[in-house]
PDB file of N, CA and C in Angstrom:
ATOM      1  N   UNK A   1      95.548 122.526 135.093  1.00  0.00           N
ATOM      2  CA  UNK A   1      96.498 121.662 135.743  1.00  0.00           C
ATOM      3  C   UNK A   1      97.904 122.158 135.402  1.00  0.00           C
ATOM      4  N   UNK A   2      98.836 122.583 136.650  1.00  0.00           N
ATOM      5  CA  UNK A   2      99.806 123.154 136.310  1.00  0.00           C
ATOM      6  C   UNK A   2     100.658 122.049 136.620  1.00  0.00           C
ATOM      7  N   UNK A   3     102.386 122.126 135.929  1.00  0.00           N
ATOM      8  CA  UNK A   3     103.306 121.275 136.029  1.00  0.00           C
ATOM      9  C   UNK A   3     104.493 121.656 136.266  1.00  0.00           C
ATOM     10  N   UNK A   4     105.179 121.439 137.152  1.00  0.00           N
ATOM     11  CA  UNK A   4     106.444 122.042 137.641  1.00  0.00           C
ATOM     12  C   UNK A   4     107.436 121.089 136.694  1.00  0.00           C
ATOM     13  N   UNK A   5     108.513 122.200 136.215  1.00  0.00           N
ATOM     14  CA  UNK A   5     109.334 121.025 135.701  1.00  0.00           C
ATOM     15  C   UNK A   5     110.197 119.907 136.539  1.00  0.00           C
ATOM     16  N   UNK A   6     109.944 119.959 137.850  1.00  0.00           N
ATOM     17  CA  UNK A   6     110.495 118.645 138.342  1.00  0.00           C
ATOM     18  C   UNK A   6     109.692 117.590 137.815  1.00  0.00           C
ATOM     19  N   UNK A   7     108.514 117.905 137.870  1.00  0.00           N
ATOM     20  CA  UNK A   7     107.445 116.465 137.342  1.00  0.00           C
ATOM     21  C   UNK A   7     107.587 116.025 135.591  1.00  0.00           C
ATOM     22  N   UNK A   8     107.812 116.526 134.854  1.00  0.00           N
ATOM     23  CA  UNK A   8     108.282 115.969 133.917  1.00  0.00           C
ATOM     24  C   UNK A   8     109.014 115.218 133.728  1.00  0.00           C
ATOM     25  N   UNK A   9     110.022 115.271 134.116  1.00  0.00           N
ATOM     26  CA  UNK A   9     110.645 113.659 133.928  1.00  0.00           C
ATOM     27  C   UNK A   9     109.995 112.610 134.354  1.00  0.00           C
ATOM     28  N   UNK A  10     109.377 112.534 135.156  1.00  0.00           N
ATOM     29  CA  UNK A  10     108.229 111.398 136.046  1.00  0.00           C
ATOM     30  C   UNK A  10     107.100 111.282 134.971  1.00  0.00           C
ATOM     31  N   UNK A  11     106.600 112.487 134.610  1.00  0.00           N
ATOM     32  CA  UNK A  11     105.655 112.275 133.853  1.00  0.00           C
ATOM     33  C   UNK A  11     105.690 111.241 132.351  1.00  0.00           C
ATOM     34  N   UNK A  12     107.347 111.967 131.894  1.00  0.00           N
ATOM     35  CA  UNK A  12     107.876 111.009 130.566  1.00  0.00           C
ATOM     36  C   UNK A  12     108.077 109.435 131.040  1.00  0.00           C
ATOM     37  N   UNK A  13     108.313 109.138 132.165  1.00  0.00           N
ATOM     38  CA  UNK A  13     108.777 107.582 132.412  1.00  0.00           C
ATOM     39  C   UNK A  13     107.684 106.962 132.228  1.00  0.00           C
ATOM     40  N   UNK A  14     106.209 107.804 132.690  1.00  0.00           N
ATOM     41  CA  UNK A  14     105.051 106.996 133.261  1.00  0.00           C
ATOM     42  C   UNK A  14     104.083 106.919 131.346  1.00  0.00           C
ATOM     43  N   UNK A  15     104.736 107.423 130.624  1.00  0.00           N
ATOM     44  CA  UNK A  15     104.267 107.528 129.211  1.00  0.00           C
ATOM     45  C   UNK A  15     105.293 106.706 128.524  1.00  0.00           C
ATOM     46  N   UNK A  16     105.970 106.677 128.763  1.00  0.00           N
ATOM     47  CA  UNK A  16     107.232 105.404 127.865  1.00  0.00           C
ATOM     48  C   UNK A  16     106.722 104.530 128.541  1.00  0.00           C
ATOM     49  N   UNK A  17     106.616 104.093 129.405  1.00  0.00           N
ATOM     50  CA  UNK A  17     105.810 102.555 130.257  1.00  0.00           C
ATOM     51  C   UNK A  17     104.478 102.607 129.770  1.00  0.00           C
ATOM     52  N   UNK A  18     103.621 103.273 129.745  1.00  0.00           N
ATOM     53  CA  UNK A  18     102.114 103.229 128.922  1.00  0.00           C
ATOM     54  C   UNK A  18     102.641 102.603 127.948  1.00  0.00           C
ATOM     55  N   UNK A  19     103.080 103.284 127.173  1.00  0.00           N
ATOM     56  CA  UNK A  19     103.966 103.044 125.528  1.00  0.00           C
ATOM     57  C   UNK A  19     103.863 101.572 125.176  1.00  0.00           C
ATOM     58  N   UNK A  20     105.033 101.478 126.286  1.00  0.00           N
ATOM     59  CA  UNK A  20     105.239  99.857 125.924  1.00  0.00           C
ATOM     60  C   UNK A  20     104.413  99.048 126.118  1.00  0.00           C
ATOM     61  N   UNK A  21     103.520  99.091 126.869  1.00  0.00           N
ATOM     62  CA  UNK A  21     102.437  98.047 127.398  1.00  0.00           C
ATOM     63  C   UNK A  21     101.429  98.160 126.774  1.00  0.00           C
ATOM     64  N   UNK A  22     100.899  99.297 125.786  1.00  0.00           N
ATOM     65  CA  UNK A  22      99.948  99.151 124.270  1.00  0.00           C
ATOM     66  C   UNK A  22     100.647  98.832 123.413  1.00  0.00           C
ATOM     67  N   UNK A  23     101.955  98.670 123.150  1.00  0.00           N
ATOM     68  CA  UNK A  23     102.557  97.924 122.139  1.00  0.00           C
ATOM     69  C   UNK A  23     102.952  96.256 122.107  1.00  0.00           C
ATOM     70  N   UNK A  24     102.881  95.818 123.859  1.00  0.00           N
ATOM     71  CA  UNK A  24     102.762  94.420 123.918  1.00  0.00           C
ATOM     72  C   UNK A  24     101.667  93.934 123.744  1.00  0.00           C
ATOM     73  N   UNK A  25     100.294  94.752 124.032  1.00  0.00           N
ATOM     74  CA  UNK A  25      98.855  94.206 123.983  1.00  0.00           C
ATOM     75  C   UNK A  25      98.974  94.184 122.447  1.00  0.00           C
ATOM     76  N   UNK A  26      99.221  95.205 121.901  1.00  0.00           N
ATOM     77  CA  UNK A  26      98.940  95.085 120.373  1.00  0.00           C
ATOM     78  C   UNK A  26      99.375  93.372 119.978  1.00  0.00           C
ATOM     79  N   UNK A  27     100.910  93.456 120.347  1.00  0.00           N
ATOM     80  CA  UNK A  27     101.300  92.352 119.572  1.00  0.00           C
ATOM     81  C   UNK A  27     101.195  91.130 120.049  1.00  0.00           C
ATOM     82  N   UNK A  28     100.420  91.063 121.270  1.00  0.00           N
ATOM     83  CA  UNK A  28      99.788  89.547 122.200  1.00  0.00           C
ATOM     84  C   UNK A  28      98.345  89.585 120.878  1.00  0.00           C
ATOM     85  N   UNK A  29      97.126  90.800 120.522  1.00  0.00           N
ATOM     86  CA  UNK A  29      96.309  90.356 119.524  1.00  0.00           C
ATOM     87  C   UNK A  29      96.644  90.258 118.176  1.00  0.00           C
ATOM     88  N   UNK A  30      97.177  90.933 117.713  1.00  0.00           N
ATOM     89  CA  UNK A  30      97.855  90.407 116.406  1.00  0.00           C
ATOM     90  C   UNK A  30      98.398  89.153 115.864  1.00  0.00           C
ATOM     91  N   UNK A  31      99.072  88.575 117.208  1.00  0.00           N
ATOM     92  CA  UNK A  31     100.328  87.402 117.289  1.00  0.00           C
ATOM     93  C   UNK A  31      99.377  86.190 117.208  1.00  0.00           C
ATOM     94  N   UNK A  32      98.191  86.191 117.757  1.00  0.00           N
ATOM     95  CA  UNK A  32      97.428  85.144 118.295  1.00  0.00           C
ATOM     96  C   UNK A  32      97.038  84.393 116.944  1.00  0.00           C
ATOM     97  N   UNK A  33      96.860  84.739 115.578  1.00  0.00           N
ATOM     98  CA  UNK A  33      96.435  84.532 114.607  1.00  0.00           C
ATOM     99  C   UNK A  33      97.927  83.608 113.532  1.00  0.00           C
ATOM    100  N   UNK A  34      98.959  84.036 113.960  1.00  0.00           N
ATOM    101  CA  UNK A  34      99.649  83.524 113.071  1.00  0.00           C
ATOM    102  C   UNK A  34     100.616  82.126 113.161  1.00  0.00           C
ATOM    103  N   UNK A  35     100.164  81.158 112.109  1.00  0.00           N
ATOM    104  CA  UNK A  35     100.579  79.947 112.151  1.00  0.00           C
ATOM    105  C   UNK A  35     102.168  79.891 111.423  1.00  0.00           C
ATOM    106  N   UNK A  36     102.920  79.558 112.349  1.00  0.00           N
ATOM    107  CA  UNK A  36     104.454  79.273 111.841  1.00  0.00           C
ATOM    108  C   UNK A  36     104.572  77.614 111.202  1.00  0.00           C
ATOM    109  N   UNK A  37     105.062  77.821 109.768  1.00  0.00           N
ATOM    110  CA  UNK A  37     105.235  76.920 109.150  1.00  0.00           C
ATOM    111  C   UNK A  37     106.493  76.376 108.903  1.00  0.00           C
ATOM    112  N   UNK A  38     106.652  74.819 108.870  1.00  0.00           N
ATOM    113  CA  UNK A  38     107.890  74.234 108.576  1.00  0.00           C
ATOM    114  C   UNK A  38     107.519  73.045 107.852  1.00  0.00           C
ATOM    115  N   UNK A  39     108.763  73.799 106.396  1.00  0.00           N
ATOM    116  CA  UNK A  39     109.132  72.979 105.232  1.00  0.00           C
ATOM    117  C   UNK A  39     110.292  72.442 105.502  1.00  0.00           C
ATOM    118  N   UNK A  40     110.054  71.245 104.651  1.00  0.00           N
ATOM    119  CA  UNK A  40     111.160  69.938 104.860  1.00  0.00           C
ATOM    120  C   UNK A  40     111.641  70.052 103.322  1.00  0.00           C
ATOM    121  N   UNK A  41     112.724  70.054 102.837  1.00  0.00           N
ATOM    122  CA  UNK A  41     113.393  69.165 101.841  1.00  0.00           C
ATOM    123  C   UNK A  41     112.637  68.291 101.451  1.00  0.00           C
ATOM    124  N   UNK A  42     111.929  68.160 100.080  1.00  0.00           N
ATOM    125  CA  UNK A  42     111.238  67.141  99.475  1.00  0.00           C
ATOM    126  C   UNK A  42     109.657  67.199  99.912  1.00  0.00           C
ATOM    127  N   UNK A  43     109.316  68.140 100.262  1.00  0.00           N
ATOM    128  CA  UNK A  43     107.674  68.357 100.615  1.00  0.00           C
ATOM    129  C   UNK A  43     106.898  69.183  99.382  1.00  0.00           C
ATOM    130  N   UNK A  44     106.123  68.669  99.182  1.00  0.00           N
ATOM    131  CA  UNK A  44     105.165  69.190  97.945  1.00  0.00           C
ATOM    132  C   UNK A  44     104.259  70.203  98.180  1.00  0.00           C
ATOM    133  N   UNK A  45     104.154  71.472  98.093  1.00  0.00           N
ATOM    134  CA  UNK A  45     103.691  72.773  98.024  1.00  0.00           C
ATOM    135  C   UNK A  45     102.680  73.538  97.056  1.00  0.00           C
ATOM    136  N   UNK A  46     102.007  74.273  97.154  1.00  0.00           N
ATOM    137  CA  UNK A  46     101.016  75.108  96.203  1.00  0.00           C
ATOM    138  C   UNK A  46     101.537  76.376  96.736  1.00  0.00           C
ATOM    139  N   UNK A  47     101.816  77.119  96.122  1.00  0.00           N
ATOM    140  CA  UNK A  47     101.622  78.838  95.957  1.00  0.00           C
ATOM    141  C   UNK A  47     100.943  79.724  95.986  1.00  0.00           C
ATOM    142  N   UNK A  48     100.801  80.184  96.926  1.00  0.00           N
ATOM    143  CA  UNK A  48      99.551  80.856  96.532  1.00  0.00           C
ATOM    144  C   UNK A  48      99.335  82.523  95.437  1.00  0.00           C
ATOM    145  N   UNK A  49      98.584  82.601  94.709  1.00  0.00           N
ATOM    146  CA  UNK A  49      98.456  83.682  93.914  1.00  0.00           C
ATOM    147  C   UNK A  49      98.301  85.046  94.507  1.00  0.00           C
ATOM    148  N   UNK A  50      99.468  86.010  94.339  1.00  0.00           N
ATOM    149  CA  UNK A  50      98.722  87.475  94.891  1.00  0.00           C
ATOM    150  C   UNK A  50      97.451  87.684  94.017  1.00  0.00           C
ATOM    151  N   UNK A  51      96.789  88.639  94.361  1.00  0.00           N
ATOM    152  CA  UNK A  51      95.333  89.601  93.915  1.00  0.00           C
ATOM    153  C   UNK A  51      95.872  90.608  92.980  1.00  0.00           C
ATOM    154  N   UNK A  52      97.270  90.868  93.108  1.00  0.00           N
ATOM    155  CA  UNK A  52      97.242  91.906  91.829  1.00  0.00           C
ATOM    156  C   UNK A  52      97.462  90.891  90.776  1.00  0.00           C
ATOM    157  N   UNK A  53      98.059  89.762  90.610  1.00  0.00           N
ATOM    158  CA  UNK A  53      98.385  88.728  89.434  1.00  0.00           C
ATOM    159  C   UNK A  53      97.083  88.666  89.015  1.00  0.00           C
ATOM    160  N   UNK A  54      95.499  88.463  89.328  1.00  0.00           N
ATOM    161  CA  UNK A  54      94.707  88.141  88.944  1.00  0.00           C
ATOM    162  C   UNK A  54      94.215  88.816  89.015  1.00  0.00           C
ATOM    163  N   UNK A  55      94.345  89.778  88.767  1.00  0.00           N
ATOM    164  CA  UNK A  55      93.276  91.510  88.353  1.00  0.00           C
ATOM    165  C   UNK A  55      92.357  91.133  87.260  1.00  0.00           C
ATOM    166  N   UNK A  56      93.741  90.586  86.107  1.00  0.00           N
ATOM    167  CA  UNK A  56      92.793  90.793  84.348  1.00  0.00           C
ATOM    168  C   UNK A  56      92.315  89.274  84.346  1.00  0.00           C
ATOM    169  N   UNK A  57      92.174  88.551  85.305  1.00  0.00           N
ATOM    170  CA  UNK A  57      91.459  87.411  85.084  1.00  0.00           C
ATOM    171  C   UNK A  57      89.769  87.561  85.590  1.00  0.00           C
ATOM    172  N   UNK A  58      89.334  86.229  85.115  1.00  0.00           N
ATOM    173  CA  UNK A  58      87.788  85.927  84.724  1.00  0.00           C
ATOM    174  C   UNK A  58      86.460  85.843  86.370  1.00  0.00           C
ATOM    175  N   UNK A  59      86.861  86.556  87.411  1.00  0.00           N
ATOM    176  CA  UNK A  59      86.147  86.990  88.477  1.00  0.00           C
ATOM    177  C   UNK A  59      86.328  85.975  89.274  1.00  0.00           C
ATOM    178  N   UNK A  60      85.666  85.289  90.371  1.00  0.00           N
ATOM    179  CA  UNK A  60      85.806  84.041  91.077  1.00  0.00           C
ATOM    180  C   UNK A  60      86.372  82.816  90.917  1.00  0.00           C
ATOM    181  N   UNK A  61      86.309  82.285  89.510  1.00  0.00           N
ATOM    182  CA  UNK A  61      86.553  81.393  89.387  1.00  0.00           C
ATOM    183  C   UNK A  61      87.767  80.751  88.792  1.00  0.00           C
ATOM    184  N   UNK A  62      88.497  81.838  88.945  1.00  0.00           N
ATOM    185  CA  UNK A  62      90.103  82.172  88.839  1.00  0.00           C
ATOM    186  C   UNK A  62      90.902  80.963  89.633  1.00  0.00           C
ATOM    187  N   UNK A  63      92.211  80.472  89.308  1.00  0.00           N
ATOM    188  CA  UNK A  63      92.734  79.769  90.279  1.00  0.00           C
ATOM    189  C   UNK A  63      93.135  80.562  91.590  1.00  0.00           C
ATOM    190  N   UNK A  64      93.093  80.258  92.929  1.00  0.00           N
ATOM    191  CA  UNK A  64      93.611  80.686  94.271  1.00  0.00           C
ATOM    192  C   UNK A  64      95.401  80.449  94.297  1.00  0.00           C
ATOM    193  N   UNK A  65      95.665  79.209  93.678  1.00  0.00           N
ATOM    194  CA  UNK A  65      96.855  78.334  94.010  1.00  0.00           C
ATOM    195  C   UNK A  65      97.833  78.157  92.809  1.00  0.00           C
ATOM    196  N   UNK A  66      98.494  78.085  92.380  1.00  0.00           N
ATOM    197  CA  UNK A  66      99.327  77.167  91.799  1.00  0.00           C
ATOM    198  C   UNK A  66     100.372  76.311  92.186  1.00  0.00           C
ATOM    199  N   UNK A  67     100.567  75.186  91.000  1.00  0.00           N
ATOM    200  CA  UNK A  67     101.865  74.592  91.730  1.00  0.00           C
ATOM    201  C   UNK A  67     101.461  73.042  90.725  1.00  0.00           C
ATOM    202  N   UNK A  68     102.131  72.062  91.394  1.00  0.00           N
ATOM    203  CA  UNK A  68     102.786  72.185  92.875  1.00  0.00           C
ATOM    204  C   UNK A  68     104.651  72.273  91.942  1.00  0.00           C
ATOM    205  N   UNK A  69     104.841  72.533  93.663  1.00  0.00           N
ATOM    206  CA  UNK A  69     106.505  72.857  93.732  1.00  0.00           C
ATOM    207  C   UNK A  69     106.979  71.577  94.478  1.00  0.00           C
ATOM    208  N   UNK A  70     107.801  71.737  94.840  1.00  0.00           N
ATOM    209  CA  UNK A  70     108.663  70.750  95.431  1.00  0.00           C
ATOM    210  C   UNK A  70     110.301  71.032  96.199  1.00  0.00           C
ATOM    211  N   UNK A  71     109.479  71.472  97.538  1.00  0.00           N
ATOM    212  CA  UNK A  71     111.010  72.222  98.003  1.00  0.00           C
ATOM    213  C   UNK A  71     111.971  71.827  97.508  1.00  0.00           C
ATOM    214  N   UNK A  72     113.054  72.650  97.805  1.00  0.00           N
ATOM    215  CA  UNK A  72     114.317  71.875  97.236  1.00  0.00           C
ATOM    216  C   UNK A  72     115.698  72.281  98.298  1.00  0.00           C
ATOM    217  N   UNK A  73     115.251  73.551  99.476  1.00  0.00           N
ATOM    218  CA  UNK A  73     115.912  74.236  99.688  1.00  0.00           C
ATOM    219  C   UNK A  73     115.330  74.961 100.799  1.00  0.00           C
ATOM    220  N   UNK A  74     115.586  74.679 102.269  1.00  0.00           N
ATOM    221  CA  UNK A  74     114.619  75.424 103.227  1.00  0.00           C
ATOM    222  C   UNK A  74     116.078  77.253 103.746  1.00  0.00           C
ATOM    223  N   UNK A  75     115.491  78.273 103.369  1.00  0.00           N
ATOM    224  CA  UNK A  75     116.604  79.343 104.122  1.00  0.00           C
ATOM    225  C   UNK A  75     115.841  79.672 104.955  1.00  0.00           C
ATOM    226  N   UNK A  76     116.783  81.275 105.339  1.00  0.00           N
ATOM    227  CA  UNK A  76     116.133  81.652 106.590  1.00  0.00           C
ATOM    228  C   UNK A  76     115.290  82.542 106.177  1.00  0.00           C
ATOM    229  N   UNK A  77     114.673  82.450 107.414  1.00  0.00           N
ATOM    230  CA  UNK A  77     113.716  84.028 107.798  1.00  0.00           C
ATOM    231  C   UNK A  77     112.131  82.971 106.994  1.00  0.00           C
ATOM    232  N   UNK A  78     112.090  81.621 107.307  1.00  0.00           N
ATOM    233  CA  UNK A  78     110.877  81.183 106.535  1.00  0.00           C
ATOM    234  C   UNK A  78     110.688  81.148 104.891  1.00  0.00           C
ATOM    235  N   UNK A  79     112.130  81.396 104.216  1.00  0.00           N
ATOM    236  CA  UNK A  79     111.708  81.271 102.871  1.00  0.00           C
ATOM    237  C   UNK A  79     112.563  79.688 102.103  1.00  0.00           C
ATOM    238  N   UNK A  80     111.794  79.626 101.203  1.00  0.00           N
ATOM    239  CA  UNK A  80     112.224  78.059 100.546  1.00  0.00           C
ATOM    240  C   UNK A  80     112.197  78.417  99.236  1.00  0.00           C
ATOM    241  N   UNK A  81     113.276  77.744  98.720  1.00  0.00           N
ATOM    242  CA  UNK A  81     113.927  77.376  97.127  1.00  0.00           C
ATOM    243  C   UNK A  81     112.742  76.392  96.611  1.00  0.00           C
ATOM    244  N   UNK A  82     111.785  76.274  95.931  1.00  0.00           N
ATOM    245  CA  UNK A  82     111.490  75.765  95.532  1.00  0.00           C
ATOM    246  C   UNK A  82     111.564  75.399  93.958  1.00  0.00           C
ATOM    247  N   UNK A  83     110.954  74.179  93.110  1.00  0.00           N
ATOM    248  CA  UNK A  83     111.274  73.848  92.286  1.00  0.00           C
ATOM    249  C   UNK A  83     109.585  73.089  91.559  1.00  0.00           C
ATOM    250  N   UNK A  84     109.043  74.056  90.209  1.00  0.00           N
ATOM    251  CA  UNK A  84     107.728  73.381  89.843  1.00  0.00           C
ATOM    252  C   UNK A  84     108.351  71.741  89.264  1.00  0.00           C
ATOM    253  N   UNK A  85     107.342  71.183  89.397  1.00  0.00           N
ATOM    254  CA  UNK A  85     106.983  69.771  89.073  1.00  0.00           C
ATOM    255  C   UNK A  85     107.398  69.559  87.379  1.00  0.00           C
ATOM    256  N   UNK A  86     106.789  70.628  86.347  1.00  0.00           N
ATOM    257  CA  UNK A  86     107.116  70.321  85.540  1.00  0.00           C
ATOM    258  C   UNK A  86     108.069  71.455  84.646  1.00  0.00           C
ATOM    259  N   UNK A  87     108.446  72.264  85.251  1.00  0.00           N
ATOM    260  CA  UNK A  87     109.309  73.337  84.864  1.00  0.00           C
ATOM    261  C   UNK A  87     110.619  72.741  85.415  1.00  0.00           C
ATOM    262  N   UNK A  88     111.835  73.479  85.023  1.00  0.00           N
ATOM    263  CA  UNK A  88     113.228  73.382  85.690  1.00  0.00           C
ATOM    264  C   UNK A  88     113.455  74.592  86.514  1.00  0.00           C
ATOM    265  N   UNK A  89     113.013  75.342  86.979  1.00  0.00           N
ATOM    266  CA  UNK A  89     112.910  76.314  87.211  1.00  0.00           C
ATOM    267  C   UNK A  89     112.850  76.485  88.836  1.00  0.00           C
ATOM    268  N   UNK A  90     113.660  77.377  89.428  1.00  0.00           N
ATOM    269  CA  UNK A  90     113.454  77.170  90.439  1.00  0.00           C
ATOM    270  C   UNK A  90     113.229  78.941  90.940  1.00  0.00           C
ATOM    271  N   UNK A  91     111.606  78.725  92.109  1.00  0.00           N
ATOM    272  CA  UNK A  91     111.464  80.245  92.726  1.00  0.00           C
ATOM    273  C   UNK A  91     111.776  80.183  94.193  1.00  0.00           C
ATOM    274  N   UNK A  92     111.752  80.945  94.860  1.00  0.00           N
ATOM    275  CA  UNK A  92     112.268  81.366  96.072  1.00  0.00           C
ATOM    276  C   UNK A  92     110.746  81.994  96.638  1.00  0.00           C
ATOM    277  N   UNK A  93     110.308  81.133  97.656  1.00  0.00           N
ATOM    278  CA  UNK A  93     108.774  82.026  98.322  1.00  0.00           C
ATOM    279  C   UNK A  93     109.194  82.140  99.814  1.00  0.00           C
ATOM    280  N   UNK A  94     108.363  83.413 100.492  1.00  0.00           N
ATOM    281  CA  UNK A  94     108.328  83.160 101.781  1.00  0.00           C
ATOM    282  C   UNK A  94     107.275  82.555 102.036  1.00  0.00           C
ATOM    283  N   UNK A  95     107.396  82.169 103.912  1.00  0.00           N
ATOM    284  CA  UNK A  95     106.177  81.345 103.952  1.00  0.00           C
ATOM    285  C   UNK A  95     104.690  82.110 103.936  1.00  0.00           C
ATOM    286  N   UNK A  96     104.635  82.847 104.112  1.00  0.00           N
ATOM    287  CA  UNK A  96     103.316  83.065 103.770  1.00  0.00           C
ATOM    288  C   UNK A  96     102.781  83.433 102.152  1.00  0.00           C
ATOM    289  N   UNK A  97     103.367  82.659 101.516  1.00  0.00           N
ATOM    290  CA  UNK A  97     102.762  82.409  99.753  1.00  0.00           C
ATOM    291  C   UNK A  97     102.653  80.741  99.914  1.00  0.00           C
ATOM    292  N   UNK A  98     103.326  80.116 100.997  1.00  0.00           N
ATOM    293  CA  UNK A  98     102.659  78.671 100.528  1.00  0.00           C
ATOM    294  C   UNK A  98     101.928  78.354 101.266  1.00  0.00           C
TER     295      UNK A  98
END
Protein backbone atom coordinates (compact mmCIF):
# COMPACT_ATOMS: atom_id res chain seq x y z
CA UNK A 1 0.00 0.00 0.00
CA UNK A 2 1.58 3.05 -1.30
CA UNK A 3 1.04 6.75 0.09
CA UNK A 4 1.41 9.90 -1.62
CA UNK A 5 2.36 12.62 0.58
CA UNK A 6 -0.78 14.53 -0.12
CA UNK A 7 -2.59 11.79 1.93
CA UNK A 8 -0.83 12.20 5.00
CA UNK A 9 -2.14 14.90 6.39
CA UNK A 10 -5.67 13.23 5.98
CA UNK A 11 -4.29 10.26 7.20
CA UNK A 12 -2.90 12.18 10.63
CA UNK A 13 -6.46 13.90 11.18
CA UNK A 14 -8.24 10.49 10.79
CA UNK A 15 -5.66 9.06 13.73
CA UNK A 16 -5.91 12.13 16.11
CA UNK A 17 -9.84 11.56 15.85
CA UNK A 18 -9.36 7.66 16.48
CA UNK A 19 -7.15 9.01 19.35
CA UNK A 20 -9.60 10.86 20.93
CA UNK A 21 -12.50 8.64 20.78
CA UNK A 22 -10.38 5.58 22.61
CA UNK A 23 -9.54 8.04 25.09
CA UNK A 24 -13.28 9.08 25.73
CA UNK A 25 -14.35 5.32 25.76
CA UNK A 26 -11.56 4.74 28.15
CA UNK A 27 -12.74 7.40 30.44
CA UNK A 28 -16.79 6.77 29.96
CA UNK A 29 -15.38 2.86 31.60
CA UNK A 30 -13.21 3.92 34.10
CA UNK A 31 -15.54 6.97 35.20
CA UNK A 32 -18.54 4.67 35.68
CA UNK A 33 -17.12 3.28 39.01
CA UNK A 34 -16.32 6.37 40.88
CA UNK A 35 -18.40 7.76 43.75
CA UNK A 36 -17.90 11.61 44.45
CA UNK A 37 -18.03 12.39 48.03
CA UNK A 38 -19.23 15.36 50.11
CA UNK A 39 -18.03 16.31 53.57
CA UNK A 40 -19.76 18.76 55.69
CA UNK A 41 -18.14 20.64 58.62
CA UNK A 42 -18.85 18.55 61.69
CA UNK A 43 -19.34 15.03 60.01
CA UNK A 44 -17.70 12.06 61.63
CA UNK A 45 -15.25 10.02 59.43
CA UNK A 46 -12.95 6.76 59.48
CA UNK A 47 -9.74 6.68 57.48
CA UNK A 48 -8.94 4.40 55.79
CA UNK A 49 -5.45 2.48 56.22
CA UNK A 50 -2.96 2.23 53.19
CA UNK A 51 -1.47 -1.58 52.67
CA UNK A 52 1.96 -0.40 53.01
CA UNK A 53 1.09 0.92 56.84
CA UNK A 54 0.09 -2.64 57.53
CA UNK A 55 2.77 -4.69 56.00
CA UNK A 56 4.40 -5.61 59.64
CA UNK A 57 1.02 -6.23 61.03
CA UNK A 58 -0.76 -9.61 62.15
CA UNK A 59 -2.44 -10.86 58.48
CA UNK A 60 -6.33 -10.32 58.12
CA UNK A 61 -7.28 -9.38 61.06
CA UNK A 62 -5.57 -6.13 61.09
CA UNK A 63 -7.71 -2.95 61.38
CA UNK A 64 -9.08 -1.69 57.64
CA UNK A 65 -10.07 1.84 59.28
CA UNK A 66 -9.17 4.14 61.79
CA UNK A 67 -10.60 7.04 63.40
CA UNK A 68 -12.95 8.51 63.91
CA UNK A 69 -12.09 12.15 62.87
CA UNK A 70 -14.25 14.85 62.78
CA UNK A 71 -14.05 17.25 59.87
CA UNK A 72 -13.15 20.43 60.73
CA UNK A 73 -12.35 21.93 57.38
CA UNK A 74 -13.73 20.96 53.81
CA UNK A 75 -10.72 22.36 50.80
CA UNK A 76 -10.43 21.85 47.43
CA UNK A 77 -9.78 19.26 45.02
CA UNK A 78 -11.93 16.80 47.69
CA UNK A 79 -9.57 17.08 50.60
CA UNK A 80 -10.65 17.80 54.38
CA UNK A 81 -8.84 19.09 57.56
CA UNK A 82 -9.73 16.77 59.77
CA UNK A 83 -9.43 16.42 63.52
CA UNK A 84 -9.17 12.70 65.72
CA UNK A 85 -11.74 12.48 68.46
CA UNK A 86 -9.25 12.02 70.99
CA UNK A 87 -6.00 13.55 69.78
CA UNK A 88 -5.57 17.48 69.14
CA UNK A 89 -4.21 16.88 66.17
CA UNK A 90 -5.27 17.72 63.07
CA UNK A 91 -4.60 15.58 59.38
CA UNK A 92 -5.46 16.65 56.03
CA UNK A 93 -7.01 13.44 53.78
CA UNK A 94 -8.20 13.30 50.31
CA UNK A 95 -11.35 11.82 49.61
CA UNK A 96 -10.53 8.71 48.70
CA UNK A 97 -8.86 7.72 52.32
CA UNK A 98 -12.27 8.36 53.91
Amino acid sequence: MKFSLEHIEEIRDKVVIRQEEVKRRMARYFGKNVTIKHFQVGYLVLKKVDVAARAGSVGKLNLNWVGPFIVKEVLKMGFTACKHLKEKIYHTHGAGMI
